[in-house]
Protein backbone atom coordinates (compact mmCIF):
# COMPACT_ATOMS: atom_id res chain seq x y z
CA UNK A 1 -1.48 4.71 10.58
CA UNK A 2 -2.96 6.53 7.62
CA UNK A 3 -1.92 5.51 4.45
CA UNK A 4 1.51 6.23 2.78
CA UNK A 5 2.42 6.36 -1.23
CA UNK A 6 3.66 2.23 -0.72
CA UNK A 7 -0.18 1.55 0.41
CA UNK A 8 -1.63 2.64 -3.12
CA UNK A 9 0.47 0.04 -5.12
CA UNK A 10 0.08 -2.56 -2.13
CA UNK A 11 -3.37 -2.26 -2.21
CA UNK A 12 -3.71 -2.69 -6.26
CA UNK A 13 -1.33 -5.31 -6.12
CA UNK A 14 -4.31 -7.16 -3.02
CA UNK A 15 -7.05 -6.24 -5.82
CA UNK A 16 -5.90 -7.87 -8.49
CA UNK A 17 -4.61 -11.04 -7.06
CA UNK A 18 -8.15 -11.68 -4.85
CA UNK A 19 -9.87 -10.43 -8.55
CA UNK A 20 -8.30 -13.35 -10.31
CA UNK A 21 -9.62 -15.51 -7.95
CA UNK A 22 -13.20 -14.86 -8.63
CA UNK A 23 -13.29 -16.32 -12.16
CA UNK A 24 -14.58 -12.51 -13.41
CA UNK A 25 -14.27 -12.29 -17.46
CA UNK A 26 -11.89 -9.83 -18.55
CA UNK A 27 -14.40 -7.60 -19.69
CA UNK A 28 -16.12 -7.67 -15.77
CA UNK A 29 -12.09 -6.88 -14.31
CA UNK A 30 -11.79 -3.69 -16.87
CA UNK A 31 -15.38 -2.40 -15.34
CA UNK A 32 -14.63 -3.97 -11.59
CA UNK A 33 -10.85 -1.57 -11.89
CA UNK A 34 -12.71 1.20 -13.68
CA UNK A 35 -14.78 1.69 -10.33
CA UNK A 36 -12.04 1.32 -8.30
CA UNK A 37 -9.13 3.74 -9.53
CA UNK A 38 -12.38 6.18 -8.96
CA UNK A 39 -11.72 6.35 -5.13
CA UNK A 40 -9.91 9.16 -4.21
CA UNK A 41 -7.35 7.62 -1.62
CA UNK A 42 -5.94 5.26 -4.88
CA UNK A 43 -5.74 8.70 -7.11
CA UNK A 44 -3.50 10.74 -3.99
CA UNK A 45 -6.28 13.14 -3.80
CA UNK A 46 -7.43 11.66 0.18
CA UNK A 47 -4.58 10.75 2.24
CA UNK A 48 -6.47 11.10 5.19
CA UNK A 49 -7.40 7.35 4.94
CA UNK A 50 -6.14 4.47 6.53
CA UNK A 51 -5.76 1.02 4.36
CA UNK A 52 -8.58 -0.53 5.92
CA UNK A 53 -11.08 2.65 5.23
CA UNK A 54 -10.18 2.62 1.55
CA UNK A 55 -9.95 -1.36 1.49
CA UNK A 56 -13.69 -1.35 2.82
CA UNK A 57 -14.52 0.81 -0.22
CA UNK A 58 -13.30 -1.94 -2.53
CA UNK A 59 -14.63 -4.22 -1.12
CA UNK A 60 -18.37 -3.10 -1.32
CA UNK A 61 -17.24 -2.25 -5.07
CA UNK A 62 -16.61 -5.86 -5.45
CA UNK A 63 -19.22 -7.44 -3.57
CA UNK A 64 -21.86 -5.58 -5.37
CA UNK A 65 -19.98 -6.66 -8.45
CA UNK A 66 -20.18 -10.22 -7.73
CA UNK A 67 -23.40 -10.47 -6.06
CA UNK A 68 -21.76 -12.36 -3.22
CA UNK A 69 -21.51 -11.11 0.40
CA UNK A 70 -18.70 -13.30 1.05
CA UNK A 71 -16.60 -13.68 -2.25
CA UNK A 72 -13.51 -15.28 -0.83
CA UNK A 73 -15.18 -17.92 1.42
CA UNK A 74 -13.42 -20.88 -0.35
CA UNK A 75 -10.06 -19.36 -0.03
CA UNK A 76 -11.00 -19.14 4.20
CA UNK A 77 -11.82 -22.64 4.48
CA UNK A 78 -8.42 -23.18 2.53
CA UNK A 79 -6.21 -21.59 4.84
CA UNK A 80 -8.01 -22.72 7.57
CA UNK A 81 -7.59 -26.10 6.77
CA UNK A 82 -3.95 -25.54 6.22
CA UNK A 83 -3.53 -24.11 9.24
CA UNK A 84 -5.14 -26.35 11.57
CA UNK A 85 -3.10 -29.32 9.29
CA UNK A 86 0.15 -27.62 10.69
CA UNK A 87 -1.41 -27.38 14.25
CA UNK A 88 -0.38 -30.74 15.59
CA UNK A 89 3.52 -29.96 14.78
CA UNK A 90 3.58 -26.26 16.10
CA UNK A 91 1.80 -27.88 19.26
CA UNK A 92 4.53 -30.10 19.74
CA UNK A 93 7.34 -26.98 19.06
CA UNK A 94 5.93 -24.85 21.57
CA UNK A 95 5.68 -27.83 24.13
CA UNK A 96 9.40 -28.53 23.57
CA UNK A 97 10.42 -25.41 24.01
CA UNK A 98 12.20 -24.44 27.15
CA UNK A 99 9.75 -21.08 26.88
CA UNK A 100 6.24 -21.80 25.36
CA UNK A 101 4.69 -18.46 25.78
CA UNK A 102 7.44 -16.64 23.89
CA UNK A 103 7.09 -19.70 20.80
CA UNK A 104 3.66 -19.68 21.04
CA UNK A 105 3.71 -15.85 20.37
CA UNK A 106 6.22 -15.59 17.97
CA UNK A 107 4.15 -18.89 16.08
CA UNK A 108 0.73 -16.41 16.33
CA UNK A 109 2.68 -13.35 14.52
CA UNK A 110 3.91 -15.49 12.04
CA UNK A 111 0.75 -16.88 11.04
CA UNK A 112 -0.27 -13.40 9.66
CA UNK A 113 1.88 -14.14 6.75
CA UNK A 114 -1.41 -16.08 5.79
CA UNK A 115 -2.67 -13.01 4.28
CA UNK A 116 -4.32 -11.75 0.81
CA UNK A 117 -2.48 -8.75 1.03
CA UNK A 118 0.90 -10.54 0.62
CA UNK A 119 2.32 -10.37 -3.01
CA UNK A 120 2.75 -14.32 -4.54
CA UNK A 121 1.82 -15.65 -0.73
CA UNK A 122 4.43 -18.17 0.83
CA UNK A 123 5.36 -21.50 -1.08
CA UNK A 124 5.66 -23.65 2.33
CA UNK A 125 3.95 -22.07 5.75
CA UNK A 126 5.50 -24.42 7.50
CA UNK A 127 9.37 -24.17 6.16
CA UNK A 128 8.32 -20.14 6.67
CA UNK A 129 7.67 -20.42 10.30
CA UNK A 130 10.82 -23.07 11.19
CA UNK A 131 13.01 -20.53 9.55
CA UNK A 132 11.66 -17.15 11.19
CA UNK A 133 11.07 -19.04 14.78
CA UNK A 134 14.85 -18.64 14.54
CA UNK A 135 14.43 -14.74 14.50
CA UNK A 136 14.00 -13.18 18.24
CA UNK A 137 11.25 -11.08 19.35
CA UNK A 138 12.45 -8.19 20.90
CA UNK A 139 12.11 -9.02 24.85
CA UNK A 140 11.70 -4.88 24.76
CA UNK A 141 7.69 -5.64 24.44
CA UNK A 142 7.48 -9.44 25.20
CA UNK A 143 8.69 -9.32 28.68
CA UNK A 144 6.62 -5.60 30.17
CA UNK A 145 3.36 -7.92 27.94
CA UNK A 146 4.22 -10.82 30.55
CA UNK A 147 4.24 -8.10 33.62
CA UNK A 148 0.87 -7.04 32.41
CA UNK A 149 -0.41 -10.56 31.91
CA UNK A 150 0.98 -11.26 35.36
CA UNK A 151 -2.06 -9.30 36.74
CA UNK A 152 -4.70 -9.65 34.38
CA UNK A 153 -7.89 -11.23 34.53
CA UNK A 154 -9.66 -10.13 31.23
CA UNK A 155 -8.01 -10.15 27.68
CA UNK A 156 -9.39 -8.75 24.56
CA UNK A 157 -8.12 -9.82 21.38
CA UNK A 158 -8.96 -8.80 17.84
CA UNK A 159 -8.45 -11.22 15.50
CA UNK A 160 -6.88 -11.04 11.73
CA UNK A 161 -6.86 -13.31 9.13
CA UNK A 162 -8.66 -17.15 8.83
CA UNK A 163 -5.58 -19.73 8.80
CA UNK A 164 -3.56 -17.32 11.30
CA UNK A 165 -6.38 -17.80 14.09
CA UNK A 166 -5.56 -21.30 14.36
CA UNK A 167 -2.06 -20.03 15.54
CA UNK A 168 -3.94 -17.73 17.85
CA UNK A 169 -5.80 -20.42 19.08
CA UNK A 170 -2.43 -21.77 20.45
CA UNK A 171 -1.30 -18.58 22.01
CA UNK A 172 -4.80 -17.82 23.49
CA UNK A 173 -4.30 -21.92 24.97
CA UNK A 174 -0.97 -21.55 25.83
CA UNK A 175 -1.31 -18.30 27.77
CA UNK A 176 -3.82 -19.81 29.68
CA UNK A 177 -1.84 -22.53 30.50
CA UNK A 178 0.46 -19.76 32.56
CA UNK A 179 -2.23 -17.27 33.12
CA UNK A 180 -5.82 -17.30 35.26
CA UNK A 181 -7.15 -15.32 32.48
CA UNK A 182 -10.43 -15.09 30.52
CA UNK A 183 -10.57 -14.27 27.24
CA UNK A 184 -12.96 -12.85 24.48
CA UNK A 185 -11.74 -12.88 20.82
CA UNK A 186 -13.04 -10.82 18.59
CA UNK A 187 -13.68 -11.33 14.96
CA UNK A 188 -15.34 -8.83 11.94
CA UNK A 189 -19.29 -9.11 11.62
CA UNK A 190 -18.98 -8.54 8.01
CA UNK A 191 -16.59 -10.99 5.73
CA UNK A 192 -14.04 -8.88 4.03
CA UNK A 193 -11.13 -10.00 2.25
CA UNK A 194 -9.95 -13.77 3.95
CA UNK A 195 -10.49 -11.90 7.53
CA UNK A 196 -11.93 -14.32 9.94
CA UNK A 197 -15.75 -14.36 10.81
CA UNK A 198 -17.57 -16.34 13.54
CA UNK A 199 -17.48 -19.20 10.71
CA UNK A 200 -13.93 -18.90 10.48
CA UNK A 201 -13.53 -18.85 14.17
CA UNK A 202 -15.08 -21.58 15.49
CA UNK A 203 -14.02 -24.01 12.44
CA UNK A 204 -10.46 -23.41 13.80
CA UNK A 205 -11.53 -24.27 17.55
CA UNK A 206 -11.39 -20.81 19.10
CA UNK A 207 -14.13 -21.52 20.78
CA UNK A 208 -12.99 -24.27 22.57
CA UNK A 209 -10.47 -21.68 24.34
CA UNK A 210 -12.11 -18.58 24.14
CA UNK A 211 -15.40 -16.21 24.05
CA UNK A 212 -15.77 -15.61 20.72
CA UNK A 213 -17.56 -11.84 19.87
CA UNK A 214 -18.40 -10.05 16.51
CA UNK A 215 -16.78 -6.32 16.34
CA UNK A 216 -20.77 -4.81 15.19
CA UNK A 217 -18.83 -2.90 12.25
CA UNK A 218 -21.52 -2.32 9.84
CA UNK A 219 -19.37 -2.90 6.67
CA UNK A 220 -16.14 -5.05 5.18
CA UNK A 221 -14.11 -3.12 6.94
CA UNK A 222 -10.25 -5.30 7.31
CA UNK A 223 -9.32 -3.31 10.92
CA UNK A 224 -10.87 -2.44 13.79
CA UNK A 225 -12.02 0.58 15.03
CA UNK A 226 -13.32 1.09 18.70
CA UNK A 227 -15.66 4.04 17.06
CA UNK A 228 -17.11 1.90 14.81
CA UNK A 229 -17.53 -1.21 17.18
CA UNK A 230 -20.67 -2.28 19.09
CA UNK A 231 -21.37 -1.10 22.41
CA UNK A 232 -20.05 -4.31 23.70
CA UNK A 233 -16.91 -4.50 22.52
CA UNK A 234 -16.45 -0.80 23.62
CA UNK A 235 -17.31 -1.48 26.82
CA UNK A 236 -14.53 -4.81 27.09
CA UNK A 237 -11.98 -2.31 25.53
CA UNK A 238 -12.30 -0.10 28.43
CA UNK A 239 -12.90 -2.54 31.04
CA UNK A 240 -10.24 -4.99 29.78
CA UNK A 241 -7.12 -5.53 31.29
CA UNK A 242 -5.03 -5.58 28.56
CA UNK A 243 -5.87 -6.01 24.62
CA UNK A 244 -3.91 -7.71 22.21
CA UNK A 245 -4.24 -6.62 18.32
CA UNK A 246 -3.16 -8.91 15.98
CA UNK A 247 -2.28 -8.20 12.05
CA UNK A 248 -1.48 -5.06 10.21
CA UNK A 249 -5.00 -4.05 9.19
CA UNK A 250 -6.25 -3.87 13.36
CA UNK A 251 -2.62 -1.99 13.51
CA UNK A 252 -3.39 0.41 10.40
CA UNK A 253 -6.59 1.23 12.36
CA UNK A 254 -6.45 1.02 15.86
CA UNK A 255 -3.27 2.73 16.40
CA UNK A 256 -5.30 5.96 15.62
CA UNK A 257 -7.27 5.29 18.42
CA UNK A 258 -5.15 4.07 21.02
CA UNK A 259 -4.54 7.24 22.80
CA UNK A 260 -8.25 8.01 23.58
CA UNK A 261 -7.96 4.15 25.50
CA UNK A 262 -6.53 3.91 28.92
CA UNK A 263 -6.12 -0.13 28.43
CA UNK A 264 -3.14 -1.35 27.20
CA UNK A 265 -2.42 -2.06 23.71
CA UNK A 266 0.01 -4.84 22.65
CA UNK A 267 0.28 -5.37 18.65
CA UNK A 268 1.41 -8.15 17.03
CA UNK A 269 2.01 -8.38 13.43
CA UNK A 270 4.35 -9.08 10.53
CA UNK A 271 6.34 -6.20 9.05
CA UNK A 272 5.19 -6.61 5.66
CA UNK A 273 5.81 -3.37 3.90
CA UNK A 274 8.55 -0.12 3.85
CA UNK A 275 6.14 1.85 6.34
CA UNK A 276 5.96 -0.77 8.52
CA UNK A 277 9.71 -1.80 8.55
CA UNK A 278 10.38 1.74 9.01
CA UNK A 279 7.92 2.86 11.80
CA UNK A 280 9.07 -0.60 13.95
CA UNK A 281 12.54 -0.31 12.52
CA UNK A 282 12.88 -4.24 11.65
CA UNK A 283 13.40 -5.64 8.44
CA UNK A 284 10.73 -7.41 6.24
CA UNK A 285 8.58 -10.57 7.11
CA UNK A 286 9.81 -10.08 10.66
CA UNK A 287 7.73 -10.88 13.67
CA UNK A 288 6.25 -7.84 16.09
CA UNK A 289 5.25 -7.00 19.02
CA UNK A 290 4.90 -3.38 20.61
CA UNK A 291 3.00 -1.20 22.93
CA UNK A 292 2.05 2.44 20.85
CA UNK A 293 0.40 4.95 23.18
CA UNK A 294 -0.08 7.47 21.36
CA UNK A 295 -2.18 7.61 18.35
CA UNK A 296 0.64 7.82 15.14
């Protein structure tokens, strides 16, 4: 999805709030903003961009800045540790329920609410997930993902945020619970905003239930895109049986791609913004999941 007026506010509004948390004088902000209301997608002169193009620009704006390859480390290990805190009680929902898969899922989407790009963040993750488990996810895309899962042997799945991959960590366990499946998860090679790296990865224990894999993107780049990747992960994209996306950044990204892939797609994500309510026509903060085969 390339970017719409909303994304130049949305992605100011990211800016400032991960600025503030690198302790910058106000002097170093001024210069750090000057530089970045320079690039062309913020100005409406490039809208031939998705988010995570012009968010990689940023980024490398900052991180030269800063002199720090991996600025927001500390808040990682944060929501990681909140996360995995939580991960005893979600365990325990998803047993209970009289459908695991379909908590479990719904559980993984909501964890991308742990996300710099959210405005003011959530005051209680955990009172945030009871409340939205109570929302349905549309058994349009959930049930034709459970055909396809039905016959798969090999998944792919691109990871999001650190904190949320905890939550995937229960999918990923709980879907191989009901499925003889392998699968390879894989996370950015480059830290960028709070997305998860191998560090992030295997302090939440993906390892234990998956292959873990970098993407090979050569910058801070918050998506993924199969162009971009390594050779590798091209290769498991095409020989995959299905791949599951997670977050709006892979979504931003890799729904411009999907229609050069044969292997299924599913996303899942929070609808966290006008364009996204609009193109999935849900409300906001609702949980996602949908097939796109055609590049949008």
């Amino acid at each position: 999805m390339k970017i719409q007026a909303d994304c130049i506010p949305c992605i100011l509004a990211m800016t400032l709030k991960a600025v503030q948390n690198l302790s910058l004088t106000a002097r170093a902000e001024k210069d750090l903003f000057t530089e970045i209301m320079k690039i062309p997608g913020l100005r409406g002169l490039d809208w031939d961009q998705t988010s995570p193009a012009i968010i990689e620009t940023v980024m490398n704006i900052i991180m030269e800045k800063v002199h720090d390859p991996d600025p927001f480390r500390r808040e990682k290990i944060q929501v990681n540790a909140q996360a995995l805190a939580l991960l005893p009680v979600l365990e325990k929902m998803v047993d209970a329920s009289a459908e695991p898969l379909y908590t479990a899922a719904k559980i993984a989407i909501l964890g991308n609410s742990m996300d710099i790009m959210m405005p003011g963040g959530l005051s209680s993750l955990e009172k945030f997930i009871r409340e939205k488990l109570e929302t349905p996810l549309s058994r349009e895309a959930f049930d034709p993902f459970c055909r396809q899962m039905s016959k798969a042997r090999q998944i792919l799945y691109l990871t999001d945020n650190a904190g949320e991959i905890a939550f995937d960590r229960l999918f990923i366990q709980t879907l191989k619970k009901q499925y003889d499946v392998h699968v390879t998860v894989v996370v950015r090679s480059l830290p960028t905003l709070n997305d998860a790296t191998l560090k992030e990865a295997r302090e939440a224990g993906l390892d234990q239930v998956a292959t873990l894999m970098e993407n090979g993107i050569d910058g801070p780049f918050p998506g993924t895109s199969l162009k971009r990747c390594s050779p590798a992960v091209r290769g498991l994209a095409r020989e995959s049986d299905l791949i599951i996306s997670k977050g709006g950044g892979n979504f931003d990204s890799l729904s411009e791609e999907v229609s050069d892939l044969e292997t299924p797609v599913f996303f899942m994500l929070l609808s966290k913004c006008r364009p996204l309510n609009a193109f999935f026509k849900t409300r906001l903060h609702q949980p996602v999941m949908a097939q796109i085969r055609n590049s949008i």
